[in-house]
Protein backbone atom coordinates (compact mmCIF):
# COMPACT_ATOMS: atom_id res chain seq x y z
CA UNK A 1 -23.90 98.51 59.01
CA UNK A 2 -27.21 97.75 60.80
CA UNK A 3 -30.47 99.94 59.45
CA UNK A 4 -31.63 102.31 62.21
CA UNK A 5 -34.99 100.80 64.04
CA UNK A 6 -37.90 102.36 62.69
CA UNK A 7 -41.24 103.49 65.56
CA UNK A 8 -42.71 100.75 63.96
CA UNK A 9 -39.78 98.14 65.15
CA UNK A 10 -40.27 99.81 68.77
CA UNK A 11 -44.43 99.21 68.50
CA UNK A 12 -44.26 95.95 67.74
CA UNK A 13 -41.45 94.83 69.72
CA UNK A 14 -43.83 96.52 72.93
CA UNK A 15 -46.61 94.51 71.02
CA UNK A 16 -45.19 91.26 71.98
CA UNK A 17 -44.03 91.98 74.97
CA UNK A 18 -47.28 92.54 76.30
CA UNK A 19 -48.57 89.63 74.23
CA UNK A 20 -45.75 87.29 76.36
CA UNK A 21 -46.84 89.01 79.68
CA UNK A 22 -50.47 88.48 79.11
CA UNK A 23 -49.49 84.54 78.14
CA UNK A 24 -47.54 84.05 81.57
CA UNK A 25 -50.24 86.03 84.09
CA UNK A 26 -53.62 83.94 83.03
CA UNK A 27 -54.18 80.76 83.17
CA UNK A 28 -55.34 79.09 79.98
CA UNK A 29 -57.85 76.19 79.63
CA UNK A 30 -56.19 74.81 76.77
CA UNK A 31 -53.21 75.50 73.91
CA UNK A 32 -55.85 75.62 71.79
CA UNK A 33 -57.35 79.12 73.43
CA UNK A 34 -53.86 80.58 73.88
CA UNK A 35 -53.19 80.59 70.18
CA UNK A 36 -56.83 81.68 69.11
CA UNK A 37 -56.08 84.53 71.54
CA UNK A 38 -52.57 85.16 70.16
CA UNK A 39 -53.60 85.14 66.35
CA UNK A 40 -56.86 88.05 67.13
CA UNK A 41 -53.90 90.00 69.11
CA UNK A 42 -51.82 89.59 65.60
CA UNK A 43 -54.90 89.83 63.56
CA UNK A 44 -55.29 93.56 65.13
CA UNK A 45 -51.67 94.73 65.14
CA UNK A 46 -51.99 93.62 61.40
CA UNK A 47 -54.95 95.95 60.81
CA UNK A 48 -53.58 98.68 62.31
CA UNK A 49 -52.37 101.98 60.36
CA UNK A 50 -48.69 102.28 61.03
CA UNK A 51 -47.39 106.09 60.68
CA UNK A 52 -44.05 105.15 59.23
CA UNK A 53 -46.32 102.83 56.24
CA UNK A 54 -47.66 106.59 55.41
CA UNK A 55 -51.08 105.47 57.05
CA UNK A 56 -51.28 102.13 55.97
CA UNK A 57 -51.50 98.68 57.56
CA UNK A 58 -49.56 95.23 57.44
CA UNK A 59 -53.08 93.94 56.27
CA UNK A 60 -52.55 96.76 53.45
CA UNK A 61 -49.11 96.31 52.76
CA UNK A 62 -49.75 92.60 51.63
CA UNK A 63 -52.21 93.95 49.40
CA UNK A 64 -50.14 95.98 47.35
CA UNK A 65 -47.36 93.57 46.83
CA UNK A 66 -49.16 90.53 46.49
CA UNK A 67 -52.34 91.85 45.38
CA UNK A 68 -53.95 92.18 41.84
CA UNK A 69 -54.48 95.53 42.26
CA UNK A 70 -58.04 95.20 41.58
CA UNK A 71 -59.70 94.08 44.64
CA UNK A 72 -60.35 96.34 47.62
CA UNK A 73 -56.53 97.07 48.83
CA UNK A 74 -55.15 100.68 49.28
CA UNK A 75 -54.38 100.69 45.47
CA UNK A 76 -57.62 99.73 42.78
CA UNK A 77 -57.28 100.07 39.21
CA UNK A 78 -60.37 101.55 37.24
CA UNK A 79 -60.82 99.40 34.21
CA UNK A 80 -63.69 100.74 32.22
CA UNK A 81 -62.14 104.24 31.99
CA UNK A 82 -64.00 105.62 28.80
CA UNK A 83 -61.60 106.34 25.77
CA UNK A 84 -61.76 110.21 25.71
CA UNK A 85 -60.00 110.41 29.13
CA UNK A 86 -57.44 108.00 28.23
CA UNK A 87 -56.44 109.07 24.78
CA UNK A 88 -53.75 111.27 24.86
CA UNK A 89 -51.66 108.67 27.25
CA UNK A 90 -48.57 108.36 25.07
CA UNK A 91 -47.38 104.54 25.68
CA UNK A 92 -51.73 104.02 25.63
CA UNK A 93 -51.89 105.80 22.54
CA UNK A 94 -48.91 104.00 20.61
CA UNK A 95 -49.92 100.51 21.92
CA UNK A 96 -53.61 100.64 20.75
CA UNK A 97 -52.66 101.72 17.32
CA UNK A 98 -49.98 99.12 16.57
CA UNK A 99 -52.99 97.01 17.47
CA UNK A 100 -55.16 98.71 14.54
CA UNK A 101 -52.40 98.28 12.28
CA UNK A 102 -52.11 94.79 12.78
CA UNK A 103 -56.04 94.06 12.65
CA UNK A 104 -56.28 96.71 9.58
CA UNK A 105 -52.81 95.58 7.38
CA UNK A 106 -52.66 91.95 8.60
CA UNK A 107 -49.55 90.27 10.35
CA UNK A 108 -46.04 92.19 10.29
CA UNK A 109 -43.24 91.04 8.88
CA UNK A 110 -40.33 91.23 11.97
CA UNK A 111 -36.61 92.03 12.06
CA UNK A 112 -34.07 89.01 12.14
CA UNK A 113 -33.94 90.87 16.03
CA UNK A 114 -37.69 90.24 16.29
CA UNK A 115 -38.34 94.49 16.44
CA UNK A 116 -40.79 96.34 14.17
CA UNK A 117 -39.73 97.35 10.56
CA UNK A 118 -38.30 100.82 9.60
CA UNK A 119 -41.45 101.21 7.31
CA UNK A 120 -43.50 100.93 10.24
CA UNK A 121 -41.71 102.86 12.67
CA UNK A 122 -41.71 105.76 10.17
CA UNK A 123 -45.31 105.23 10.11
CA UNK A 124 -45.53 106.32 13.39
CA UNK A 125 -42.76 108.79 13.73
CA UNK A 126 -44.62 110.55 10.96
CA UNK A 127 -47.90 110.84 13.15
CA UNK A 128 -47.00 111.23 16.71
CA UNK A 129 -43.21 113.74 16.31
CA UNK A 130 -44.10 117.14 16.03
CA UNK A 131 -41.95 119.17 12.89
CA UNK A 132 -39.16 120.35 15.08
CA UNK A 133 -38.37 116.16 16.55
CA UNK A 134 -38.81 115.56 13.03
CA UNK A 135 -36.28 117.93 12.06
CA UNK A 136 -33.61 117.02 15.03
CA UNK A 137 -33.40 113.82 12.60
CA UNK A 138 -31.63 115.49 10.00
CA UNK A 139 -30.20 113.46 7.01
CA UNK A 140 -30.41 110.50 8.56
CA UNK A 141 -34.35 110.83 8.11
CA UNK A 142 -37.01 109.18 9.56
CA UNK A 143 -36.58 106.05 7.31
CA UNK A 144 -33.25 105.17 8.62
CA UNK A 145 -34.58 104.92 12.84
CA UNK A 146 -35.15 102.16 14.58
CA UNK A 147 -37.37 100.51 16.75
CA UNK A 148 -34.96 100.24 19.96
CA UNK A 149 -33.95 104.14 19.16
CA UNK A 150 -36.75 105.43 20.61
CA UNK A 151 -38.85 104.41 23.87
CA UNK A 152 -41.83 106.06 22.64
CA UNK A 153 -42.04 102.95 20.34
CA UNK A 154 -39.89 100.35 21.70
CA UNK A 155 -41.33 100.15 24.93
CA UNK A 156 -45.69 100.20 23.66
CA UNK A 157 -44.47 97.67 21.84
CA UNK A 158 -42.85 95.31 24.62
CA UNK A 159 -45.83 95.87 26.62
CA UNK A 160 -48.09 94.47 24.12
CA UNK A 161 -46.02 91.42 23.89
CA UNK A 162 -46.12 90.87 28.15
CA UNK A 163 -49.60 91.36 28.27
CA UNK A 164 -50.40 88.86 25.27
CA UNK A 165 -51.99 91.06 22.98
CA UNK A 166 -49.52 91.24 19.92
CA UNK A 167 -47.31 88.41 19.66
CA UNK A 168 -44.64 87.00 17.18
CA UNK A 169 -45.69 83.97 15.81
CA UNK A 170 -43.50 82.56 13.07
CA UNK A 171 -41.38 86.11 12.82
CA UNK A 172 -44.64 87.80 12.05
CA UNK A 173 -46.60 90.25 14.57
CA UNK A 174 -49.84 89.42 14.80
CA UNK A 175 -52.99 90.51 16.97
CA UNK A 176 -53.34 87.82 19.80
CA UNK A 177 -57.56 86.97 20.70
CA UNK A 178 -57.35 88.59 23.67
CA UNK A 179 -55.73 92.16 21.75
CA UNK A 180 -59.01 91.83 19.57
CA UNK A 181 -61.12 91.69 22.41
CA UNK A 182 -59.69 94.54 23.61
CA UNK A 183 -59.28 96.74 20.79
CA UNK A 184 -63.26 98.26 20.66
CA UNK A 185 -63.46 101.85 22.40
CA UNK A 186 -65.88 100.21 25.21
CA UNK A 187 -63.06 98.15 26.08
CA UNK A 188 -60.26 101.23 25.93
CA UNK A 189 -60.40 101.26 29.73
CA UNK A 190 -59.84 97.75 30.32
CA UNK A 191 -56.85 97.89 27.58
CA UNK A 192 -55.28 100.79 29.67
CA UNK A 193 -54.95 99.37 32.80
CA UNK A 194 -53.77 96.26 31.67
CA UNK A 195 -50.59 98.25 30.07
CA UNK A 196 -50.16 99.90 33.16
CA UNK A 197 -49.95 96.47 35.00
CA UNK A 198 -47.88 94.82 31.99
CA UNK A 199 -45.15 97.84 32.79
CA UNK A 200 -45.13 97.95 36.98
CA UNK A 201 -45.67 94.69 37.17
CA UNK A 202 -43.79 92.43 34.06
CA UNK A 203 -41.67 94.67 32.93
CA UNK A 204 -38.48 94.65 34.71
CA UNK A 205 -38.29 98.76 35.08
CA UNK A 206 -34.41 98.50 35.07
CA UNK A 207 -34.73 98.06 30.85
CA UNK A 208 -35.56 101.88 31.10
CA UNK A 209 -32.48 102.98 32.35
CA UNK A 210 -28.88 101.84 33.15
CA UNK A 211 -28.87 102.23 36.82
CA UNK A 212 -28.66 99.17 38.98
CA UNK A 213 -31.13 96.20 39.15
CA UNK A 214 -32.59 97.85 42.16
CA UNK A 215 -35.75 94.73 42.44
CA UNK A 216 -36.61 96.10 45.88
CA UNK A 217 -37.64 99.10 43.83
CA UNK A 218 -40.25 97.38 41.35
CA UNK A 219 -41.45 95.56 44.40
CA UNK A 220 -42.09 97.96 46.33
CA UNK A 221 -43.65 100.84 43.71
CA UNK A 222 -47.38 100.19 44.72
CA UNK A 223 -46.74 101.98 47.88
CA UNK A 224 -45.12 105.14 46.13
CA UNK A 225 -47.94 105.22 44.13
CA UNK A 226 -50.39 105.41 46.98
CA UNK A 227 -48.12 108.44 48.33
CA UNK A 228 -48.12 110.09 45.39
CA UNK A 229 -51.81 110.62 46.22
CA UNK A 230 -50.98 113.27 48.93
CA UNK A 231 -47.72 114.25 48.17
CA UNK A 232 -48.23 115.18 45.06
CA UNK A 233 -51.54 117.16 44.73
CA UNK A 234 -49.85 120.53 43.82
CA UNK A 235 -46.89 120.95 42.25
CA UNK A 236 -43.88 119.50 44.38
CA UNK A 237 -40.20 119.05 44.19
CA UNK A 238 -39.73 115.95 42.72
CA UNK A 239 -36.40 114.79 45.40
CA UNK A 240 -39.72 115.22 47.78
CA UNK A 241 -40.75 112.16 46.91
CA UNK A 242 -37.15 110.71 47.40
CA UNK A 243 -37.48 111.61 51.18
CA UNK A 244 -41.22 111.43 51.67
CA UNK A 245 -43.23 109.30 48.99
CA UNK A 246 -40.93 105.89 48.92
CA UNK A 247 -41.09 102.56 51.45
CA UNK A 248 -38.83 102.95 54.50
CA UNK A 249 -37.11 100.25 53.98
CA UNK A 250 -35.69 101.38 50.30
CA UNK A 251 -32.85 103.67 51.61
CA UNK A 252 -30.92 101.27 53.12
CA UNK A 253 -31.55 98.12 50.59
CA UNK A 254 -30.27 100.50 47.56
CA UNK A 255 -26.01 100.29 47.30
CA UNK A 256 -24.94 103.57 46.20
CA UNK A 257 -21.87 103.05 44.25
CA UNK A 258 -20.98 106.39 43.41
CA UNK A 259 -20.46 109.17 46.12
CA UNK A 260 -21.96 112.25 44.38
CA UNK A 261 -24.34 109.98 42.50
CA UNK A 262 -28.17 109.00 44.71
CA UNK A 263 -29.32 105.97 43.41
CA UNK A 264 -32.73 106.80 44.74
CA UNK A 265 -32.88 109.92 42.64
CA UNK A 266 -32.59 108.32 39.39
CA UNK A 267 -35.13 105.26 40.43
CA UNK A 268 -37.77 108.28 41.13
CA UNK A 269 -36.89 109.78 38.18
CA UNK A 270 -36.91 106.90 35.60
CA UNK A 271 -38.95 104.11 36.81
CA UNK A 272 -41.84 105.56 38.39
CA UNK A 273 -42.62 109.12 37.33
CA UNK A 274 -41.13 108.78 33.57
CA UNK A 275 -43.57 105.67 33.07
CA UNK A 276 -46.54 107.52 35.28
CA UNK A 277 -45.78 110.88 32.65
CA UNK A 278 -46.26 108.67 29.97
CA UNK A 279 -49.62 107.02 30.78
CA UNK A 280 -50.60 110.82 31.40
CA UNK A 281 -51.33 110.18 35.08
CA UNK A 282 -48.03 112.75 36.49
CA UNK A 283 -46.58 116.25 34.82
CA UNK A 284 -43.37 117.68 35.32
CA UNK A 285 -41.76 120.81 35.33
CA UNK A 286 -38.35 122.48 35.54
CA UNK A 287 -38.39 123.75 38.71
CA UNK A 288 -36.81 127.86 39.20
CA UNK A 289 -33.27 127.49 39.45
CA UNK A 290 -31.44 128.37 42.55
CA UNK A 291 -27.39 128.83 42.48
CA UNK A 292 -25.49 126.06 42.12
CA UNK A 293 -24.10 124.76 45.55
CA UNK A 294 -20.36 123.37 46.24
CA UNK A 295 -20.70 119.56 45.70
CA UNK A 296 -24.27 119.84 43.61
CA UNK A 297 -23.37 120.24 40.40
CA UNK A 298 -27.14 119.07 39.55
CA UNK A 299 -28.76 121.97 41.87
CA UNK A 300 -29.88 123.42 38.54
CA UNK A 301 -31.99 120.84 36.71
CA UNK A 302 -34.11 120.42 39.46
CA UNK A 303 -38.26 119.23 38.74
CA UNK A 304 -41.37 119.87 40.45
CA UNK A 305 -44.14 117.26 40.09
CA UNK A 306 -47.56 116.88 40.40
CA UNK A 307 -50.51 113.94 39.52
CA UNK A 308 -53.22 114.94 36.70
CA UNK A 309 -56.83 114.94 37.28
CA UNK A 310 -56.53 111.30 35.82
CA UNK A 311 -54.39 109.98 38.29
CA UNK A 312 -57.18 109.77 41.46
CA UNK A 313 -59.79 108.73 38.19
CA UNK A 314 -57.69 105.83 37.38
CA UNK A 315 -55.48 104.35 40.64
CA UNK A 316 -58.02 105.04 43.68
CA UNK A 317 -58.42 103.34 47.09
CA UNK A 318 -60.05 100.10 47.07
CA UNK A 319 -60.80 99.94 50.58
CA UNK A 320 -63.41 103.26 50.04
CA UNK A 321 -64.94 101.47 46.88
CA UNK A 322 -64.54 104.60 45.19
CA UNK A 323 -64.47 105.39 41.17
CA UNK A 324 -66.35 103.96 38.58
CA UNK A 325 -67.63 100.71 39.22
């Protein structure tokens, strides 16, 4: 089944249309000045805001999937964030103090399956579960958990590894040069953002959940990010962003294998806002709960969403050189 042409498909197809009209009604001195006239015709069309790109151009488009996020494209990360805006970020938080504990108690020993030990994942458990997760362990206790059991670990701890800061070397965890460098609290901003790009841009996001690969997804997450911006300045329903806040193209590269099942929903829901929640930059809510409907046996568990004041501190818009510098 074909995908429906977009008013994008329609402008540029009328683009070159007039482009080939304008080529066959002049005459040209040489080949030379048709194509230097042809590439500033495609030179504009690529710098111009398309309605269906949510405001953005081709020009920006490239940017955000090719980009480093860092230069002046629709989406710029603000590295020197200072520490006491930054600190409560969960994943942030967890990372930067398996750092300490390397740099503090020297080199961990690792699991045969290369994961932290129990001692040390009790170490944590013990500082960052409040009395009632605690609890919800029961006689199993907090010695007996895990690594992999619990993303709030697991997943800090991958991130360290993709962006080279704490790396197994000889079965032992130990604090890379560039994780020393980055450990001091003038350098918490720089540490934070390079998390963030170590999980939207190495981590494959489908390790957080068990829906399909979905790679179109990951690729294309830059641009949901620069909707959120809008879409989500007051609280929202979360399936908003479903409709509104992804690429167009998305809907139709997505299979949807099961019929009461969106694929789309669950993408939203665990690889870009759960991630976003936990570098504090998006809160959710449980929305108020309407009836059920025939055939939505979900109606009920629907969330509202909205960005936090750090969200427009940290990912801001390059191309207005706003932020801290």
């Amino acid at each position: 089944m074909d995908s429906p042409r977009r008013p994008a498909d329609d402008e540029i197809a009328a683009v070159f249309a007039a482009m080939r009209s304008e080529a066959a009604s002049r005459e040209w001195g040489s080949v030379e000045e048709l194509e230097a006239h042809m590439e500033s015709v495609m030179a504009r069309l690529n710098a111009r805001p398309q309605a269906d790109l949510g405001g953005l151009s081709p020009n920006d488009m490239v940017q955000l999937l090719h980009g480093d996020w860092s230069g002046p494209g629709p989406l710029r990360l603000v590295r020197n964030l200072p520490l006491d805006e930054i600190a409560d970020a969960p994943w942030f938080t967890v990372a930067r103090t398996l750092m300490q504990v390397v740099r503090v108690g020297g080199p961990i020993k690792a699991t045969p399956k290369g994961n932290l030990p129990r001692a040390v994942v009790r170490l944590f458990l013990e500082n960052i579960l409040s009395e009632e997760a605690k609890e919800r362990f029961g006689e199993r206790g907090l010695g007996a958990v895990n690594e992999q059991d619990l993303h709030a670990i697991h997943i800090p701890r991958i991130l360290l590894d993709m962006a080279g800061l704490v790396r197994q070397r000889k079965g032992l965890f130990v604090l890379t040069k560039a994780g020393r460098g980055l450990l001091p609290d003038a350098s918490a901003g720089e540490l934070f953002a390079v998390l963030f790009e170590a999980c939207f841009r190495k981590l494959d996001l489908a390790y957080l959940d068990r829906a399909p690969e979905a790679p179109e997804f990951q690729h294309l997450i830059g641009f949901a990010m620069v909707r959120l911006r809008e879409l989500a300045r007051d609280w929202i329903p979360a399936d908003r962003i479903d409709a509104e806040g992804l690429h167009p193209d998305l809907r139709g590269a997505i299979p949807q294998t099961m019929p009461e099942w969106d694929p789309i929903t669950t993408l939203v829901e665990r690889r870009l806002l759960y991630p976003l929640e936990q570098f504090n930059l998006v809160e959710r809510r449980e929305a108020p709960k309407p009836p059920a409907e025939p055939g939505d046996p979900w109606r009920h568990i629907r969330e509202e969403v909205r960005k936090t004041p750090l969200y427009d501190r940290f990912l801001v818009d390059g191309r207005l050189r706003v932020g801290r510098e």
